[in-house]
Protein backbone atom coordinates (compact mmCIF):
# COMPACT_ATOMS: atom_id res chain seq x y z
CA UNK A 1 16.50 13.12 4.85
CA UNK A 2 16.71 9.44 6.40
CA UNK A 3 16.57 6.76 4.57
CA UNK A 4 12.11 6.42 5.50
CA UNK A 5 11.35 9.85 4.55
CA UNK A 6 13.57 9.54 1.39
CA UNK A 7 11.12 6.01 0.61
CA UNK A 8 7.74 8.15 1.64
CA UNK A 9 9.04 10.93 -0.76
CA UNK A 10 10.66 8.74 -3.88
CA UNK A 11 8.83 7.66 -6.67
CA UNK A 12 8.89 3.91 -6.70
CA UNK A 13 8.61 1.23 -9.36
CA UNK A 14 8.87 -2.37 -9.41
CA UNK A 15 9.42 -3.10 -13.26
CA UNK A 16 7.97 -7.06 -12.67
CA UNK A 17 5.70 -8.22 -9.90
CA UNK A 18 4.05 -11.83 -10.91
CA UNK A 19 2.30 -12.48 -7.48
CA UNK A 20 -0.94 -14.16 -6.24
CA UNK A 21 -3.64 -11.44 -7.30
CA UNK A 22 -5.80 -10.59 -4.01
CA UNK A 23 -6.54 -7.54 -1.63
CA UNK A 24 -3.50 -8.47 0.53
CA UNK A 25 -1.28 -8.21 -2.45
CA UNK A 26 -2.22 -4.33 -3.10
CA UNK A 27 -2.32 -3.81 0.93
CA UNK A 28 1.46 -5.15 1.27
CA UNK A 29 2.23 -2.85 -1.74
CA UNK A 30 0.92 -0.11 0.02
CA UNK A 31 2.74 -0.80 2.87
CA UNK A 32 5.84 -1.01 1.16
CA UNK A 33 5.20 2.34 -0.38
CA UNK A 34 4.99 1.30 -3.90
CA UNK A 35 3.96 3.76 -6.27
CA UNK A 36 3.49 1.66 -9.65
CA UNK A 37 4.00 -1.80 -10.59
CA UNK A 38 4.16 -3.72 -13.86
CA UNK A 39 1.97 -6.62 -12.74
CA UNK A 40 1.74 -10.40 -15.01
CA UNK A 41 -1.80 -10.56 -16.94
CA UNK A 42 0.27 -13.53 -19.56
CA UNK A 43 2.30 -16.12 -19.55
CA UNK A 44 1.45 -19.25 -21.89
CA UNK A 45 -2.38 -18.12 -21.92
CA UNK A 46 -3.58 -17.42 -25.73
CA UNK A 47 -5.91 -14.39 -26.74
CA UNK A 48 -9.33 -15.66 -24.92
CA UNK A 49 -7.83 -16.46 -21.59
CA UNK A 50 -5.30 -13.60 -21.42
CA UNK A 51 -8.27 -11.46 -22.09
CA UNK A 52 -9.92 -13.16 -19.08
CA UNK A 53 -7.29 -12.74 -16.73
CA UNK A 54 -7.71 -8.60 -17.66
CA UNK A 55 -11.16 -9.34 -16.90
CA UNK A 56 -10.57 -10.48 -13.54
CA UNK A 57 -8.04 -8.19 -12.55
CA UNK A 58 -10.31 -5.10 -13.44
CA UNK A 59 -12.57 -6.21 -11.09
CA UNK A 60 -10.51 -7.18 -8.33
CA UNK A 61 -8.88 -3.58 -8.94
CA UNK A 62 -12.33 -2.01 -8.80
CA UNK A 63 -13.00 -3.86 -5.40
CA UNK A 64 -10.12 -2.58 -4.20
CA UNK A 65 -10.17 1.11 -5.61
CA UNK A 66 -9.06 2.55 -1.84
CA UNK A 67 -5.32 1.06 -2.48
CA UNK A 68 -4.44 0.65 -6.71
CA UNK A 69 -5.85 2.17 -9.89
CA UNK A 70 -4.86 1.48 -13.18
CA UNK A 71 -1.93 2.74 -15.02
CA UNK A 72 -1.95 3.79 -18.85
CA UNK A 73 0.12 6.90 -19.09
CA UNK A 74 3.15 8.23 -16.37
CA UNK A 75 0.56 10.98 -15.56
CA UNK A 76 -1.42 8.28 -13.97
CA UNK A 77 1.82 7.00 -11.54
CA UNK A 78 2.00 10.67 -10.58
CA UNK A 79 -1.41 10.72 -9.31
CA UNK A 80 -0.93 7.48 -7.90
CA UNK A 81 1.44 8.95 -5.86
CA UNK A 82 -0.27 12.02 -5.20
CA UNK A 83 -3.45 9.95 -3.94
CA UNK A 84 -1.72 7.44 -1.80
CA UNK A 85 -2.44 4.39 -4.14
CA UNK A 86 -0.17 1.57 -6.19
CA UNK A 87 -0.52 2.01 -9.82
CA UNK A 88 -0.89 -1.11 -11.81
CA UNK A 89 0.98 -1.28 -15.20
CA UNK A 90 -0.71 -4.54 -16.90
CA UNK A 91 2.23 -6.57 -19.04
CA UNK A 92 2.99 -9.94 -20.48
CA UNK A 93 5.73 -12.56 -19.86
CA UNK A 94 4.99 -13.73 -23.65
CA UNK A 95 3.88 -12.24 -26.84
CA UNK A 96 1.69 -15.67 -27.29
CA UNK A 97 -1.65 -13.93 -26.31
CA UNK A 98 -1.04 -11.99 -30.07
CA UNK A 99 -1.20 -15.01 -31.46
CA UNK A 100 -0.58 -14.45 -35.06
CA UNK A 101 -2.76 -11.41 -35.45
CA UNK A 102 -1.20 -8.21 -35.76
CA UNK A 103 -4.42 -5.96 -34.83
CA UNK A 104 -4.02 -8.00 -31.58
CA UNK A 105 -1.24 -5.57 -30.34
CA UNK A 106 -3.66 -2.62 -30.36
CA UNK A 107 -6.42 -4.00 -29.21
CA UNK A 108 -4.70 -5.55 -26.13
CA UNK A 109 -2.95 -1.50 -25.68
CA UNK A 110 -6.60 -0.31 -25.52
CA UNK A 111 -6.98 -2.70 -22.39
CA UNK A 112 -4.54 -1.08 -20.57
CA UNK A 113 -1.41 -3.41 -21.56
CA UNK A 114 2.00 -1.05 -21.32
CA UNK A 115 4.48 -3.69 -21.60
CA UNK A 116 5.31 -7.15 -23.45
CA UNK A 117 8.05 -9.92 -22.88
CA UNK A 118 8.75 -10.75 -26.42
CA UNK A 119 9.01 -14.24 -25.44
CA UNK A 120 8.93 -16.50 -22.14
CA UNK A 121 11.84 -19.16 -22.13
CA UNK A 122 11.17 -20.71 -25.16
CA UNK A 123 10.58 -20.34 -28.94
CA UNK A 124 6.89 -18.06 -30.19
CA UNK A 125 5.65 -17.07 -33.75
CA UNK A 126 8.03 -13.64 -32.60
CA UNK A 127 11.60 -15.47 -31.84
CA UNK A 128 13.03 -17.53 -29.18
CA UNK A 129 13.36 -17.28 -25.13
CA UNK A 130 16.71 -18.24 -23.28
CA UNK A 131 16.31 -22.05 -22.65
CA UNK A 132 16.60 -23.17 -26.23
CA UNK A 133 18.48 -22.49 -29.35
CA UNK A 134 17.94 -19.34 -30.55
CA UNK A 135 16.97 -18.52 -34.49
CA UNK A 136 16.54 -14.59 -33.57
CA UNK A 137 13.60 -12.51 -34.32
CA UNK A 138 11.44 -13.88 -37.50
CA UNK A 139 9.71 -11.68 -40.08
CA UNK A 140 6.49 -11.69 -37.99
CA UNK A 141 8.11 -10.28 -35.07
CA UNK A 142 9.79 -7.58 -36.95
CA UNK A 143 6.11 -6.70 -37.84
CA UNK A 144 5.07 -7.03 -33.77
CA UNK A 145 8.08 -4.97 -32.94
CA UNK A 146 6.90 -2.72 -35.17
CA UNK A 147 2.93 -2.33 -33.87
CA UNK A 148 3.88 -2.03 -30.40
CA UNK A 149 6.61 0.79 -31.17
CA UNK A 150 3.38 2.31 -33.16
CA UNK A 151 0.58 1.98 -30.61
CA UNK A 152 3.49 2.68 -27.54
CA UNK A 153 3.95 -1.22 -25.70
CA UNK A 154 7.43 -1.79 -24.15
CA UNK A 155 9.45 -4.50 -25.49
CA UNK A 156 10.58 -6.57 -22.68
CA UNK A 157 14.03 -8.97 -23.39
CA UNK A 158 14.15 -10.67 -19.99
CA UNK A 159 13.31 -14.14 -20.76
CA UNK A 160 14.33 -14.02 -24.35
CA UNK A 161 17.60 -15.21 -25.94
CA UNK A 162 20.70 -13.35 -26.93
CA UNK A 163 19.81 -13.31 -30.37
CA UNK A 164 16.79 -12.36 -30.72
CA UNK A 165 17.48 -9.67 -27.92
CA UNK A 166 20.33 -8.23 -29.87
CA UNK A 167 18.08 -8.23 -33.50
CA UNK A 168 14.80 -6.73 -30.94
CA UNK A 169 16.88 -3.77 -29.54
CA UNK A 170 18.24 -3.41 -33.40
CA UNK A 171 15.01 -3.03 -34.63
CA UNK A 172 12.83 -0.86 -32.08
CA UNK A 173 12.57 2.49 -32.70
CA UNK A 174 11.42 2.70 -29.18
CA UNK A 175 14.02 2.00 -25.98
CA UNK A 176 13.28 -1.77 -24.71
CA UNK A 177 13.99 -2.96 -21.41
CA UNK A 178 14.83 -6.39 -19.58
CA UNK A 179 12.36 -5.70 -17.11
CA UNK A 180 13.70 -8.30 -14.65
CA UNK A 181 17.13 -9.96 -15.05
CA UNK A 182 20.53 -10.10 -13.08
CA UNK A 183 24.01 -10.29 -14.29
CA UNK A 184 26.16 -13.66 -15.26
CA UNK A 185 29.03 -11.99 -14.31
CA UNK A 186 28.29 -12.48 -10.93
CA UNK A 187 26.44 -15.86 -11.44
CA UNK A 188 26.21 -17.66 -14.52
CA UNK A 189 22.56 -19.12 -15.62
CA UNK A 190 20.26 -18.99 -18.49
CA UNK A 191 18.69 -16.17 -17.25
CA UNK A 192 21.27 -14.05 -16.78
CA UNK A 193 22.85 -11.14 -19.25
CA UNK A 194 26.25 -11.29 -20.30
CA UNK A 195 28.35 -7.76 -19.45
CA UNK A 196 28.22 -7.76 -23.57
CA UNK A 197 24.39 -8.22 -23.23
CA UNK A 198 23.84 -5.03 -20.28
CA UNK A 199 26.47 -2.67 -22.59
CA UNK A 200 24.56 -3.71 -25.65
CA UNK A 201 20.89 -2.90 -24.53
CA UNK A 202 22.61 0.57 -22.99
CA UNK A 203 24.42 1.59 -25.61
CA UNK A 204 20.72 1.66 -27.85
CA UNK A 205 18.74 3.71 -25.15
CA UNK A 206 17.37 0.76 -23.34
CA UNK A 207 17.09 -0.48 -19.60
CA UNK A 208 17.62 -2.31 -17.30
CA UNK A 209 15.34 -3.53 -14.45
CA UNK A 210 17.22 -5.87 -11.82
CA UNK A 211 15.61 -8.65 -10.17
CA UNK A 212 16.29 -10.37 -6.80
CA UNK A 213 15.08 -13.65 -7.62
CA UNK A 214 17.44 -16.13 -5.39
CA UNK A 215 17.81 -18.94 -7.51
CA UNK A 216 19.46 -16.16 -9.94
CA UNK A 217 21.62 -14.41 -7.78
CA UNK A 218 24.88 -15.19 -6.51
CA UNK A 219 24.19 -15.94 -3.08
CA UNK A 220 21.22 -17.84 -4.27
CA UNK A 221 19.12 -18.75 -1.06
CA UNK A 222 21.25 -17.50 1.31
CA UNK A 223 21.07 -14.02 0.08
CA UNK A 224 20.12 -11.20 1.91
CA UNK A 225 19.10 -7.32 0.48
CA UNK A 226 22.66 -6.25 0.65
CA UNK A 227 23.06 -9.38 -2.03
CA UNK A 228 20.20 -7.28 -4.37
CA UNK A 229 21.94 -4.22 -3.80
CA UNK A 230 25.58 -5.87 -4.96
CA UNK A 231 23.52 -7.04 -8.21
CA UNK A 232 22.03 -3.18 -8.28
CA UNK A 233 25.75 -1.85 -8.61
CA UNK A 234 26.83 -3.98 -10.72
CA UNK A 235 24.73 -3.79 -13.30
CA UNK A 236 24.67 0.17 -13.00
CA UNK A 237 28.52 0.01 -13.03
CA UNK A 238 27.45 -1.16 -16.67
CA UNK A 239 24.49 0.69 -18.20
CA UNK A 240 25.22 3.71 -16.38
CA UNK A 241 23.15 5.26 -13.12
CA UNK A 242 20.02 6.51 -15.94
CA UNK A 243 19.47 3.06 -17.51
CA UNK A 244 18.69 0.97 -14.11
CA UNK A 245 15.87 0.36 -12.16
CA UNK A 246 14.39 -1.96 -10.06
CA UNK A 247 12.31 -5.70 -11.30
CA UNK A 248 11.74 -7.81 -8.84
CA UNK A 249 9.89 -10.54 -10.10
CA UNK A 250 8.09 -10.78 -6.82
CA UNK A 251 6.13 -14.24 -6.86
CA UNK A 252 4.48 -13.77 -3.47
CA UNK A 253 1.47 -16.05 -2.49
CA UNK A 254 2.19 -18.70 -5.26
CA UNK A 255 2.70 -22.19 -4.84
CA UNK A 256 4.74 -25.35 -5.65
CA UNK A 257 1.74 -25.54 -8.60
CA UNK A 258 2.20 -22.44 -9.94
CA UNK A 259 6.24 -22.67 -10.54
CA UNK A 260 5.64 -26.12 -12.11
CA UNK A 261 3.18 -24.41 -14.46
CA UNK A 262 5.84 -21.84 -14.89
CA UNK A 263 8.62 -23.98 -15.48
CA UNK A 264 7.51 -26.67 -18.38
CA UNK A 265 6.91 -24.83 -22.02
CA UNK A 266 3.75 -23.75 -22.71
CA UNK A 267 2.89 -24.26 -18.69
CA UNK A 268 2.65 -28.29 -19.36
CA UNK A 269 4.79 -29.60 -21.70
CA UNK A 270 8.82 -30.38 -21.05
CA UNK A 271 10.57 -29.11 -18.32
CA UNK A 272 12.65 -26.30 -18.82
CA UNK A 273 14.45 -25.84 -15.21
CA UNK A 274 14.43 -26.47 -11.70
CA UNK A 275 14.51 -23.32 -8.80
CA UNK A 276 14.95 -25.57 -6.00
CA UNK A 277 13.98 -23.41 -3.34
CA UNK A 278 11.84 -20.03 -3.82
CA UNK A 279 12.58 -17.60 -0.80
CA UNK A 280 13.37 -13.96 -1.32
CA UNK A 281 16.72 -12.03 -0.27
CA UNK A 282 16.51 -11.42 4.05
CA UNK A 283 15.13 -8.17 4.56
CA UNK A 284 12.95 -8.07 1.28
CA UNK A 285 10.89 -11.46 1.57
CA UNK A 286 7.85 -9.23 1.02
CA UNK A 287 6.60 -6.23 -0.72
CA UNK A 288 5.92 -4.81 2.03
CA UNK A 289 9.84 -4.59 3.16
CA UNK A 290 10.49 -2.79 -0.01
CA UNK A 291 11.86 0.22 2.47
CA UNK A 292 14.45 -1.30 3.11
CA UNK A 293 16.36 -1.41 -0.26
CA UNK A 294 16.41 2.42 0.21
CA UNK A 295 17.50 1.88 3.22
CA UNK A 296 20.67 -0.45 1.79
CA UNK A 297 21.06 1.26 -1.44
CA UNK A 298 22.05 4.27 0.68
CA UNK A 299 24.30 2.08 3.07
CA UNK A 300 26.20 0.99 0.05
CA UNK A 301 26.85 4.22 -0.23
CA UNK A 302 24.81 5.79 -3.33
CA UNK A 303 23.66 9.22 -3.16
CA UNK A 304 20.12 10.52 -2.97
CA UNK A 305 20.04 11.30 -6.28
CA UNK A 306 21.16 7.58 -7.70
CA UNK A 307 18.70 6.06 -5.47
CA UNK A 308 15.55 8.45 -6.88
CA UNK A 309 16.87 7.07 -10.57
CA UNK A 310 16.97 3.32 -9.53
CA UNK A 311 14.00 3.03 -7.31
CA UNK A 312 11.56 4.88 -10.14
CA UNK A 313 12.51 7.52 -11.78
CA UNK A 314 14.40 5.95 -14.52
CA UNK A 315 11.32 3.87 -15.22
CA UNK A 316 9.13 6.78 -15.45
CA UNK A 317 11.74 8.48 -17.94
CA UNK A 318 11.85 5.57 -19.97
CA UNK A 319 8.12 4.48 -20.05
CA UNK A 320 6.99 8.08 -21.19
CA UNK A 321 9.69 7.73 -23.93
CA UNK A 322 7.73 4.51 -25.04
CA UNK A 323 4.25 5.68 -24.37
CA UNK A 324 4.36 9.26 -25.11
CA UNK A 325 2.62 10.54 -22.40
């Protein structure tokens, strides 16, 4: 099988995509042969706008029924697959759109939401993100861990700190994932997981999803897909070749506006970082390249097998674990 046919025939999931919402968005994912996606619907938005963003982006996926169609259960990202389409997980960067209602986390399930970022950089009414001192999970999020274990939401660690990570992945009953991170033993930052942090998450059933985001890998702008892939293996060196998959963090169509919004707490307040420069690894600036990590997952020598795991089918495992269907 060469490395296109193996693409054509794989299941494959992108674990974070947080790009510009539009028709040329799910015609690149097409052409990049992407069978699901866990797509941004939250970030610092509360209840009311969050719920407006879902709003939108069921009628922009109605519009554009030809190329995605929702995703609730796996079942759905096998006939995604089966029809030729993109399946769109909805999920949140931040638990701030529960606000400090508990019956929140169902009713945002029934919408179609399959996974949630605990927090986003900084501290919540559920525990604290990586870019301040962390406290660890408080008595409300126990109770939000909890719900979304109950009504079957992911618990995503990427942006969150080490403690509260470590007390989240304690307390689920249900695997959790970082969705999109890379690894500080190739490149220290914020954002990265410690080797402690990857073997921790493992060792309790969880995953890992791997992003390419340049400012976070090792290479940084100079980075090319063969960088990715050198992130890929060493992470799964870690967690093993069933606990790995692939998170992009794709931010294609955005603007300078957009990563300032991003980058301040609560999208206006103080600054939390600088990227610098935004361009993604040569070879996978766009979506639509994604044929190419096959491609150099393959070169790097990785069997068949390995690369079905990382480019979907570990993801599929693990959200039917979490969802139960």
């Amino acid at each position: 099988m060469t490395p296109q046919e193996l693409h054509q025939d794989a299941i494959v999931i992108d674990g974070l995509v947080i790009a510009k919402w539009n028709r040329e968005l799910f015609e690149d994912m097409r052409k990049g042969g992407l069978t699901a996606a866990n797509c941004t619907v939250s970030v610092w938005e509360g209840f009311q706008a969050t719920v407006d963003n879902i709003v939108k982006s069921n009628a922009l996926m109605a519009e554009c029924s030809d190329l995605v169609l929702p995703v609730r259960t796996t079942a759905d990202i096998a006939r995604a697959k089966e029809e030729g389409k993109t399946g769109v997980i909805y999920g949140f960067q931040n638990a701030h759109a529960f606000e400090d209602q508990l019956g929140y986390v169902e009713i945002f399930k029934q919408l179609g939401v399959g996974i949630v970022q605990m927090c986003y950089n900084t501290q919540n009414l559920v525990g604290t993100g990586c870019y301040e001192r962390d406290g660890g999970l408080s008595g409300f999020g126990r109770e939000v861990v909890a719900e979304m274990n109950r009504v079957g939401i992911m618990c995503d660690l990427s942006h969150v700190g080490e403690n509260t990570s470590r007390e989240v992945i304690e307390a689920s009953e249900k695997p959790v994932c970082y969705s999109h991170c890379l690894p500080s033993g190739l490149k220290e930052h914020p954002r990265n997981k410690s080797d402690e942090e990857l073997r921790f998450i493992a060792e309790h059933g969880g995953f890992v999803g791997v992003t390419m985001f340049t400012p976070f890998l090792r290479a940084g702008v100079d980075a090319t897909v063969d960088d990715y892939v050198e992130a890929i293996e060493y992470v799964m060196n870690i967690v093993g070749e069933d606990a790995i998959g692939i998170g992009t963090d794709f931010t294609q169509g955005h603007g300078h506006d957009f990563f300032e919004w991003l980058t301040h707490d609560k999208g206006y307040a103080r600054r939390l970082t600088r990227f610098g420069k935004i361009i993604n690894p040569e070879g996978i600036r766009t979506i639509g390249e994604f044929p190419n990590l096959t491609e150099a997952l393959l070169k790097r020598g990785m069997s068949e097998q390995q690369v079905r795991k990382i480019m979907g089918e570990n993801w599929v495992r693990t959200l039917k674990d979490v969802w139960g269907a």
